[in-house]
Protein backbone atom coordinates (compact mmCIF):
# COMPACT_ATOMS: atom_id res chain seq x y z
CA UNK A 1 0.43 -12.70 28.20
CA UNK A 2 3.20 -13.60 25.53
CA UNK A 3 6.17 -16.03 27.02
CA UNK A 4 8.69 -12.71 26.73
CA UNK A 5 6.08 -10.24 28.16
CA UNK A 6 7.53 -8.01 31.21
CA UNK A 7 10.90 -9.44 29.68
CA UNK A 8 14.22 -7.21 29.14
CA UNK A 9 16.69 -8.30 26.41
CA UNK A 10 20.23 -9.14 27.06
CA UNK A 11 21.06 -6.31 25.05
CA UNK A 12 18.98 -3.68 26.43
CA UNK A 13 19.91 -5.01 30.55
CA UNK A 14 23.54 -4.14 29.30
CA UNK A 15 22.77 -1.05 27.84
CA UNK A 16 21.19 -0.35 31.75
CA UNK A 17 23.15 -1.58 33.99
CA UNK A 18 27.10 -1.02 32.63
CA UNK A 19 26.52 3.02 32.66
CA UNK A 20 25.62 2.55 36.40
CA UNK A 21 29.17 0.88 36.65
CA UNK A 22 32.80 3.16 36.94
CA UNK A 23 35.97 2.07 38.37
CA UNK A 24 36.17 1.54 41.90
CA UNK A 25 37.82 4.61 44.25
CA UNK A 26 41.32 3.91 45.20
CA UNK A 27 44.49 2.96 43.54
CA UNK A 28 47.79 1.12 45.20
CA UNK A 29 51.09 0.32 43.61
CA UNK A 30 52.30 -3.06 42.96
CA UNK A 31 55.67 -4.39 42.48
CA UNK A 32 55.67 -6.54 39.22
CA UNK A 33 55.20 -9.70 40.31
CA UNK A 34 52.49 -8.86 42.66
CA UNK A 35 50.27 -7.33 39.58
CA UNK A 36 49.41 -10.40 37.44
CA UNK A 37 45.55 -9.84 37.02
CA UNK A 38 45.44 -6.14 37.96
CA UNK A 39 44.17 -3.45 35.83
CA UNK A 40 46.44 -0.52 34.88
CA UNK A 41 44.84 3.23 37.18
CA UNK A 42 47.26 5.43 34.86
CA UNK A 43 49.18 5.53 30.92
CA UNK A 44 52.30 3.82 31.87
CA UNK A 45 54.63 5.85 28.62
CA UNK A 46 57.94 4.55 27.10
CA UNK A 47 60.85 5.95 29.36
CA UNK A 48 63.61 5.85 26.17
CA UNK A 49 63.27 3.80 22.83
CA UNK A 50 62.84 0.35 22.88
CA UNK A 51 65.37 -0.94 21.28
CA UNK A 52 67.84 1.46 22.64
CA UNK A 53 69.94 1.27 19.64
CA UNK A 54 70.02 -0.14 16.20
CA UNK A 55 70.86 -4.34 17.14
CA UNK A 56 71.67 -7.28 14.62
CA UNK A 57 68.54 -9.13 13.94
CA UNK A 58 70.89 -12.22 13.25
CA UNK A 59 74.68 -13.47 13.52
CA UNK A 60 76.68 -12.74 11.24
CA UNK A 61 78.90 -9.61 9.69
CA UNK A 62 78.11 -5.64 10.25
CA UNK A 63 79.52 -3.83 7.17
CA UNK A 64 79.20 -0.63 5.23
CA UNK A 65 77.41 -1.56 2.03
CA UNK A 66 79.67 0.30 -0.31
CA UNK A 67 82.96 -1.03 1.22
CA UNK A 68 82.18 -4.39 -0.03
CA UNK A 69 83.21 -3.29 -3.62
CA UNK A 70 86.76 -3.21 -2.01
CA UNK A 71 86.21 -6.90 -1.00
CA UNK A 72 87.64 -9.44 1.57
CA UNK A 73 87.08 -6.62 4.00
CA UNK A 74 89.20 -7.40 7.27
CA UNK A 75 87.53 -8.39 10.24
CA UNK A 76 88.13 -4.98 12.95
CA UNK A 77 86.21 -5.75 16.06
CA UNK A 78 84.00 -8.20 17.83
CA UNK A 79 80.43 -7.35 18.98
CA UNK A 80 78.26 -10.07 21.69
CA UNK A 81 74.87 -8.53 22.54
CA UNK A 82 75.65 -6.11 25.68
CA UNK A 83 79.04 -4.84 24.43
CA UNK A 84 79.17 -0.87 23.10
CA UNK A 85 80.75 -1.14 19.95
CA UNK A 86 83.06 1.16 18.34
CA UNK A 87 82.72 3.20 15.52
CA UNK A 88 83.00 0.62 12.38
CA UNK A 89 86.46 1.71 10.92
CA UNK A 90 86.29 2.23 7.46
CA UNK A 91 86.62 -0.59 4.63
CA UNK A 92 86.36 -3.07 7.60
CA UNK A 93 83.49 -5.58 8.80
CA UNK A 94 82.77 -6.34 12.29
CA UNK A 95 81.77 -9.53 13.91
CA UNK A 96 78.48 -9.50 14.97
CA UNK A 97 76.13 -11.47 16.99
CA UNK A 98 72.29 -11.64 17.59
CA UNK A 99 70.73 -8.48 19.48
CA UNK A 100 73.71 -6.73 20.16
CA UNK A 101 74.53 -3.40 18.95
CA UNK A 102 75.03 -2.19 15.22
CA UNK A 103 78.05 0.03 15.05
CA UNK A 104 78.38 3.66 14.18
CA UNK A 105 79.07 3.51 10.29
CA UNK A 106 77.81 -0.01 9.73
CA UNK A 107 74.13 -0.10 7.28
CA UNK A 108 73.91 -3.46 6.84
CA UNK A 109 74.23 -7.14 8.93
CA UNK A 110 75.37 -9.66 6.45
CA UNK A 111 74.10 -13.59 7.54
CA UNK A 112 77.13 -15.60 8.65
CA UNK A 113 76.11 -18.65 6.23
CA UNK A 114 76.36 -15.82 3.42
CA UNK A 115 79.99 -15.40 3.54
CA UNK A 116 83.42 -16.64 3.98
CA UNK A 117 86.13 -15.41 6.42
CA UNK A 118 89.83 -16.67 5.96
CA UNK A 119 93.16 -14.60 7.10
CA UNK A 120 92.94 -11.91 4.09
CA UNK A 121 89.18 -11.48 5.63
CA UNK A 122 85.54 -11.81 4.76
CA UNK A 123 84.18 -12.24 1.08
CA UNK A 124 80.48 -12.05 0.15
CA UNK A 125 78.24 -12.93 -3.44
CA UNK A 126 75.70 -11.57 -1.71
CA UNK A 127 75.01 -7.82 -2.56
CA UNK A 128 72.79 -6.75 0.89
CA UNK A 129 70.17 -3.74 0.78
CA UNK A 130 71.00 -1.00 3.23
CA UNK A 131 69.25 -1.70 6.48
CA UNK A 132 68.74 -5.36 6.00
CA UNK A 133 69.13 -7.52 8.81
CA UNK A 134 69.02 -4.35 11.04
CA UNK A 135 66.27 -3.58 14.14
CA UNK A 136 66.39 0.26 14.09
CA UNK A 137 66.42 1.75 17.22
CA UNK A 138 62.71 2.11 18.93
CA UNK A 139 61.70 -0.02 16.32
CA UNK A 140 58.88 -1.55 19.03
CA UNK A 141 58.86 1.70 21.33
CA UNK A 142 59.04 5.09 20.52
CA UNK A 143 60.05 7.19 24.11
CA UNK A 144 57.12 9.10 25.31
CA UNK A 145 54.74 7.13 23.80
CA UNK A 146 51.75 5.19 25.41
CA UNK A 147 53.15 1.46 26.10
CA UNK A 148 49.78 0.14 28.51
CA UNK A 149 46.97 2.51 28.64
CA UNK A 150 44.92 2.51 31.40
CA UNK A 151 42.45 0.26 32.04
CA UNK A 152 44.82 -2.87 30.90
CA UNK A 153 44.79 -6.13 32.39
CA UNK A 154 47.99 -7.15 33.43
CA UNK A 155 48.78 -10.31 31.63
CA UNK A 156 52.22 -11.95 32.08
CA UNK A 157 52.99 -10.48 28.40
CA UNK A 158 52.37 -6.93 29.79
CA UNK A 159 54.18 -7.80 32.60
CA UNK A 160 57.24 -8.65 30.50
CA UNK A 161 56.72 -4.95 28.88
CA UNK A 162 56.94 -3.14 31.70
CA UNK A 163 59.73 -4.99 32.75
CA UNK A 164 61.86 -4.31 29.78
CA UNK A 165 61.26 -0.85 30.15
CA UNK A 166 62.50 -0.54 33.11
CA UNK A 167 59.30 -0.14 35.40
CA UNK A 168 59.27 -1.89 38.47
CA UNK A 169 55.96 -1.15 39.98
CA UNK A 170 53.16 -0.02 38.81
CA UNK A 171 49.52 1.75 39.78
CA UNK A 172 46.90 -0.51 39.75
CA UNK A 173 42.94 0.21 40.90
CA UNK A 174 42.56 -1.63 43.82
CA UNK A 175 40.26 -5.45 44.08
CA UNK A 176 36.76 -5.11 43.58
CA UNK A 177 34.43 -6.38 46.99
CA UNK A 178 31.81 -8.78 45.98
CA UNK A 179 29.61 -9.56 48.55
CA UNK A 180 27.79 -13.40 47.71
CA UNK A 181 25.03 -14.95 49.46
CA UNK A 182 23.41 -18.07 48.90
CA UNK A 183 19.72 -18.62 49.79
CA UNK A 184 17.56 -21.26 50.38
CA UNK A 185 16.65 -23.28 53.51
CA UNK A 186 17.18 -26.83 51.29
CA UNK A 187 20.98 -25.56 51.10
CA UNK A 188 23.99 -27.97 53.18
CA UNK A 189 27.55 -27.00 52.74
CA UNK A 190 29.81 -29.96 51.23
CA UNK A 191 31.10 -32.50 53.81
CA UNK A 192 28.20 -32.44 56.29
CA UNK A 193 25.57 -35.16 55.95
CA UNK A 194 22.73 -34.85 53.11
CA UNK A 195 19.11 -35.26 55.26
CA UNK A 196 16.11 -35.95 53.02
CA UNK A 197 15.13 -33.07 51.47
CA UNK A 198 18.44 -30.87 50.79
CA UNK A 199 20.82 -30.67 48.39
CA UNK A 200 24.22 -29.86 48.94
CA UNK A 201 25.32 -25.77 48.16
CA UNK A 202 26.66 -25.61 44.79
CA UNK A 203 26.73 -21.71 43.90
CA UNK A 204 28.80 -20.27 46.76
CA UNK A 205 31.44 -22.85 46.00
CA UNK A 206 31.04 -21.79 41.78
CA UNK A 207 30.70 -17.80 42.25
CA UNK A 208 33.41 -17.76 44.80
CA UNK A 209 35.97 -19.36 42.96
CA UNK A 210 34.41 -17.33 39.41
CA UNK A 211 35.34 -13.85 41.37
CA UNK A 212 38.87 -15.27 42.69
CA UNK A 213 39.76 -15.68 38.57
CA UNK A 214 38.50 -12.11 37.89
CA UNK A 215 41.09 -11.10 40.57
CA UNK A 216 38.24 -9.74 43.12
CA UNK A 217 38.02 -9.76 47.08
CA UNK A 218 35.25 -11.52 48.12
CA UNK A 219 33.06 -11.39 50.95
CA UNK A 220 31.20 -14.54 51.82
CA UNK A 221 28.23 -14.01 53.43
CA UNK A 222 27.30 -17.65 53.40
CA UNK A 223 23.78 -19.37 53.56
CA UNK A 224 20.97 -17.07 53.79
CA UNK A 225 17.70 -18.58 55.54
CA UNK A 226 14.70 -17.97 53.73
CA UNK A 227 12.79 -15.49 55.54
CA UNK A 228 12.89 -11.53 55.02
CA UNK A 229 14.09 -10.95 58.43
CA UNK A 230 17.39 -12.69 57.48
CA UNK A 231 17.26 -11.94 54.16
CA UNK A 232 17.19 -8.19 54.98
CA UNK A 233 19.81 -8.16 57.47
CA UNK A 234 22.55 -10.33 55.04
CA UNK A 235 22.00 -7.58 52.55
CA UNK A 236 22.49 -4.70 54.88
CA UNK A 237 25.64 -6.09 55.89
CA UNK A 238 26.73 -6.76 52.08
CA UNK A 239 25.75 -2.92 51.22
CA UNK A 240 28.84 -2.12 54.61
CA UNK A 241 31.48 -4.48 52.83
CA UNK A 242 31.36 -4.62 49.76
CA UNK A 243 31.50 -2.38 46.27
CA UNK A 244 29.00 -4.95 44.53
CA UNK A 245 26.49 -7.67 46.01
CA UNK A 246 26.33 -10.98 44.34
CA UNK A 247 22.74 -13.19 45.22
CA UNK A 248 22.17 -16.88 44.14
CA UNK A 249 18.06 -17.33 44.69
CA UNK A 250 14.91 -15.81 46.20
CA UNK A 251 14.52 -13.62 42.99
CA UNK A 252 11.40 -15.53 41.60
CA UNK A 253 7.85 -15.33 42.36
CA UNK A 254 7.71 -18.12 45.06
CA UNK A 255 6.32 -17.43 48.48
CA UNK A 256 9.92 -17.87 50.26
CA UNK A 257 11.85 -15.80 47.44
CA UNK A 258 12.66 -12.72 49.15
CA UNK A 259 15.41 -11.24 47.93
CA UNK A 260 13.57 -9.01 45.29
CA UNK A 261 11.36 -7.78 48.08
CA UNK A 262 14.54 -6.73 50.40
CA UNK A 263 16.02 -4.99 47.26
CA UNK A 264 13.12 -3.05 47.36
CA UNK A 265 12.75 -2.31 50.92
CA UNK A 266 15.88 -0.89 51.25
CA UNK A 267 17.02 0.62 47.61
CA UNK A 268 15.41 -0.12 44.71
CA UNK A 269 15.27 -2.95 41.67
CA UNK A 270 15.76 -1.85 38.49
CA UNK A 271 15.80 -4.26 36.36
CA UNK A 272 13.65 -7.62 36.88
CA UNK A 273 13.44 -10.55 34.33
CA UNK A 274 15.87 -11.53 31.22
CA UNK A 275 15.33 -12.49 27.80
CA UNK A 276 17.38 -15.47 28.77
CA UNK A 277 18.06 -19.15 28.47
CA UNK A 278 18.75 -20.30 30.64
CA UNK A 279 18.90 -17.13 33.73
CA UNK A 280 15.18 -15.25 33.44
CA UNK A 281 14.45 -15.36 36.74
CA UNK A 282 17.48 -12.25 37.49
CA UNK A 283 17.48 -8.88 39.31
CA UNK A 284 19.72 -5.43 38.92
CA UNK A 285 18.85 -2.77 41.46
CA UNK A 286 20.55 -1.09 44.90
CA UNK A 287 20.95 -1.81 48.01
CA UNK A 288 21.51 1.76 49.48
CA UNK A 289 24.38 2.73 47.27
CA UNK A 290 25.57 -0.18 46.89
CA UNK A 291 24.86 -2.24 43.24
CA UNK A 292 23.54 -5.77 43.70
CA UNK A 293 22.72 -8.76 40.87
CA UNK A 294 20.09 -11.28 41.98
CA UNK A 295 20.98 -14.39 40.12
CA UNK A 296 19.19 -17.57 39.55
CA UNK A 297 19.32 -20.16 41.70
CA UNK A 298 19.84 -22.89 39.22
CA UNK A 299 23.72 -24.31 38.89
CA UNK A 300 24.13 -23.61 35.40
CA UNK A 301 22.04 -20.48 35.27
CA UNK A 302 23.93 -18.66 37.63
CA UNK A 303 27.23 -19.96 35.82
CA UNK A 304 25.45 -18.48 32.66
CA UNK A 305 24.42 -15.54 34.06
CA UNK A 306 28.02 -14.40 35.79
CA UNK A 307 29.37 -14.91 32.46
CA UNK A 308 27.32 -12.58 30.61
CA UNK A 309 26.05 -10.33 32.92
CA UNK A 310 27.86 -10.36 35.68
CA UNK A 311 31.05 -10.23 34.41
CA UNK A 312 31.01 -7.11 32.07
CA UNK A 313 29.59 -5.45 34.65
CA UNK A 314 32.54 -6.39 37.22
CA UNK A 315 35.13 -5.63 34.87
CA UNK A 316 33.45 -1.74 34.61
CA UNK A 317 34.07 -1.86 38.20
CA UNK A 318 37.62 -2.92 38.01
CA UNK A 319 38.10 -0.03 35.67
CA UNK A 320 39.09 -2.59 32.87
CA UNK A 321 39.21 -1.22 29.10
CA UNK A 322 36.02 -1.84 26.88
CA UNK A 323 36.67 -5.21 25.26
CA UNK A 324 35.29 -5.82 21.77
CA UNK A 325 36.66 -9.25 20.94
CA UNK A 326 35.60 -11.00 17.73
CA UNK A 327 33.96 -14.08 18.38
CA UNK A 328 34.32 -16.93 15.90
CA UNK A 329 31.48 -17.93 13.99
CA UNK A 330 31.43 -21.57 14.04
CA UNK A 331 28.64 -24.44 12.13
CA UNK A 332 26.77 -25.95 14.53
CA UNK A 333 26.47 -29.71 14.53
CA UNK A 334 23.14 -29.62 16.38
CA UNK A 335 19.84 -28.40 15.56
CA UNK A 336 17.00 -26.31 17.34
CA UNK A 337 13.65 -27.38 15.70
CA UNK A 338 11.47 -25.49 18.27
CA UNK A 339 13.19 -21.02 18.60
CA UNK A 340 12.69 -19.85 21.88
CA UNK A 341 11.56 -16.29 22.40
CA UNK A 342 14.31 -15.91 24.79
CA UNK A 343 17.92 -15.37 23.83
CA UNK A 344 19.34 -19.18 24.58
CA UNK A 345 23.54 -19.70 25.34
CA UNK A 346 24.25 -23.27 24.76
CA UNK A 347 26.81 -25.57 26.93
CA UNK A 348 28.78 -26.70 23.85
CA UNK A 349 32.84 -27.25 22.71
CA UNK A 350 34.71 -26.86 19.71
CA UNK A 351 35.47 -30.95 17.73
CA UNK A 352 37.19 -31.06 14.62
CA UNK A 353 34.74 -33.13 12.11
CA UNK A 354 34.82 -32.70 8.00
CA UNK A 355 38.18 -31.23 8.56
CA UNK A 356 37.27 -27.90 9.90
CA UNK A 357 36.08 -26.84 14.14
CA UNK A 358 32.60 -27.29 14.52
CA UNK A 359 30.22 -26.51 18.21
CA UNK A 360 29.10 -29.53 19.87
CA UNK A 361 26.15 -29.12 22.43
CA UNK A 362 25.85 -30.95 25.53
CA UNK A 363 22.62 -32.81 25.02
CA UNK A 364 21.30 -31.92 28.32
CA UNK A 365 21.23 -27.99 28.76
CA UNK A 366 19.15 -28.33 32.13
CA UNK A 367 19.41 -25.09 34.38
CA UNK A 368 19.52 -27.65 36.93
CA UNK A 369 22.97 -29.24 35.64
CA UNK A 370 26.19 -28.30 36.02
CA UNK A 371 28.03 -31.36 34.83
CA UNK A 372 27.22 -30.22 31.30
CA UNK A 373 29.55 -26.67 32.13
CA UNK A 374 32.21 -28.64 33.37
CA UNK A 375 31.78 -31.30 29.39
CA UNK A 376 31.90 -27.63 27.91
CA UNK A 377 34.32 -24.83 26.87
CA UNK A 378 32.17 -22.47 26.25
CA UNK A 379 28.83 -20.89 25.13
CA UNK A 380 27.25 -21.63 21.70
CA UNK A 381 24.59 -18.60 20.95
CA UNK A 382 21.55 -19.28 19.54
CA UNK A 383 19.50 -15.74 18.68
CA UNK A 384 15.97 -15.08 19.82
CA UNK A 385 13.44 -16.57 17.86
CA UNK A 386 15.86 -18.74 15.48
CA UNK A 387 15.55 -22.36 14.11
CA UNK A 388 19.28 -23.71 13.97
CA UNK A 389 19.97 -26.30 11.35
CA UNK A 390 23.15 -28.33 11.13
CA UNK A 391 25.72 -26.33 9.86
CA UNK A 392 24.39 -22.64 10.35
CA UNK A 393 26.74 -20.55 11.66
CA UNK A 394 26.60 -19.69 15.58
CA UNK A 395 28.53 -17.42 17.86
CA UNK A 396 31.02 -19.29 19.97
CA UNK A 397 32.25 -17.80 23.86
CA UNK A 398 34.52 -19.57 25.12
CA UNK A 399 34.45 -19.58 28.76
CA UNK A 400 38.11 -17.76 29.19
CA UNK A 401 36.95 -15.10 26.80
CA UNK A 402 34.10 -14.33 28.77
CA UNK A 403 35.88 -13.98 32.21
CA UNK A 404 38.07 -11.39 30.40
């Protein structure tokens, strides 16, 4: 057999699984500040035009462009931001001062270092074009129209929106459940003693704390022992709690990976195997109703995997918007001598060499090794099948861009 036999490309598992993925049942409301990381259930429209009126872009002088042919104009009224003006009065200017309120009759904002003001009143050289220094009213908002559609992530920006509209609170889909359990009988949690032979758990702690940035509830399960019996019974309990179920191990061929085999039992697997490097060894199938992702049991392969695979998918779930970012293309300042049939994602960062950003790849990319993540900042892609000489172009993820 070929070394990507029986394998599924990255593109083609996506294709699969994200159809099998829609927004989770339920909404809630949230007050403002409780709804930093939330995705958006409904349109949230513009209640009345934002700006509410026509507002001086600078300090300065509100005038009627033709009455400065009848120059020095006396100075009529005073205007700070959050006053209502009146009416300009004819062949007069009126004090003016950043983001407050242009008044009736007034077409132009003249620039206080533009002009002079003594006791007769103001004097210009400058001859201003109708409108200028002016913010027209619902120049950034038109009312009625779509401010946030749904499906946004609320990002303090958006947050800031809705708050100058007015909104308070807003509906929100509520936190995805992710069930994650660890297996493997070599696994010890962090401060208990190491005995010969065990390692210490590394992918609860590094899923667990991935879900908490994606704004999910999660449901530790804990360490699995490796035998079906428990095996079977952790994922029955998952399929009760939670909307997705998370697995770190037991998804290869070994005699004490079981995982795949409970998936089966008890719903189905569809998808077994990725064109990946690192992250082959990964399942998508069902545990009743419930969707569940069998990840590697590797450090950095499950980080890899989340990121790519996971991830997308959870975001479906959250009811999150398609995202179509454009990723930079970036020279590599490594080389691949020997293309892997398998799509590989690199631990690299961006350095600034030459004068311009090139990626910089750990030079250990062991599935085994996790410092390497923690050197990185992102992802360096390196297609199927490609040779990569120093300077050809590569995709570049960076590791916020890919939790969304």
């Amino acid at each position: 057999m070929g070394p990507t036999d029986g394998l599924t490309s990255l593109d083609d598992a996506l294709a699969r699984l994200l159809p099998q993925a829609g927004p989770v049942a339920g909404t809630e409301t949230r007050p403002l500040r409780q709804a930093l990381g939330r995705i958006l259930a409904s349109d949230q429209t513009v209640p009345a035009d934002v700006p509410p009126a026509d507002n001086s872009a600078v300090d300065g002088y509100a005038v009627r462009v033709a009455d400065l042919a009848g120059q020095p104009l006396p100075v009529s009224q005073r205007i700070p931001a959050g006053v209502a003006p009146e009416p300009l009065t004819p062949g007069t200017a009126a004090r003016i001062f950043t983001g407050a309120s242009v008044p009736d009759g007034a077409d132009a904002v003249l620039m206080q270092e533009n002009v002079s003001v003594d006791d007769a009143g103001l004097q210009t050289a400058q001859q201003p074009e109708i409108g200028q220094n002016i913010r027209p009213r619902g120049q950034d908002l038109k009312a009625g129209s779509v401010a946030l559609p749904a499906g946004t992530r609320l990002r303090p920006q958006e947050l800031g929106l809705l708050a100058s509209l007015g909104i308070a609170e807003v509906p929100v889909y509520r936190p995805v459940r992710v069930a994650i359990l660890t297996t493997g009988d070599e696994l010890v949690p962090p401060g208990e003693p190491l005995p010969p032979g065990k390692i210490y758990n590394t992918n609860r702690f590094t899923l667990d704390a991935l879900l908490q940035q994606m704004h999910c509830d999660v449901v530790d399960l804990g360490d699995v022992a490796d035998t079906r019996e428990a095996t079977t019974e952790a994922l029955k309990q998952a399929s009760r709690e939670a909307d997705l179920i998370l697995s770190s191990g037991g998804v290869s061929v070994g005699e004490e990976d079981h995982v795949r085999a409970a998936m089966e039992a008890l719903g189905d697997v569809a998808l077994w195997r990725l064109a990946l490097k690192p992250g082959k060894p990964l399942a998508f199938g069902h545990v009743g109703d419930t969707p569940m992702l069998g990840l590697p049991g590797n450090p950095a392969a499950v980080l890899v995997t989340f990121l790519v695979v996971a991830a997308p998918f959870i975001r479906r779930l959250q009811g999150a918007a398609d995202r179509h970012p454009a990723y930079p293309h970036l020279p590599a300042d490594f080389t691949v001598h020997r293309p892997s049939p398998r799509r590989e994602f690199v631990r690299a960062r961006r350095v600034l060499r030459e004068g311009r950003a090139w990626i910089e790849a750990h030079p250990n990319q062991s599935s085994g090794m996790l410092s390497s993540a923690c050197w990185a900042e992102g992802l360096a892609v390196v297609p199927e099948d490609t040779m990569v000489n120093r300077g050809d172009p590569l995709t570049f993820l960076s590791f916020t861009d890919l939790l969304g």
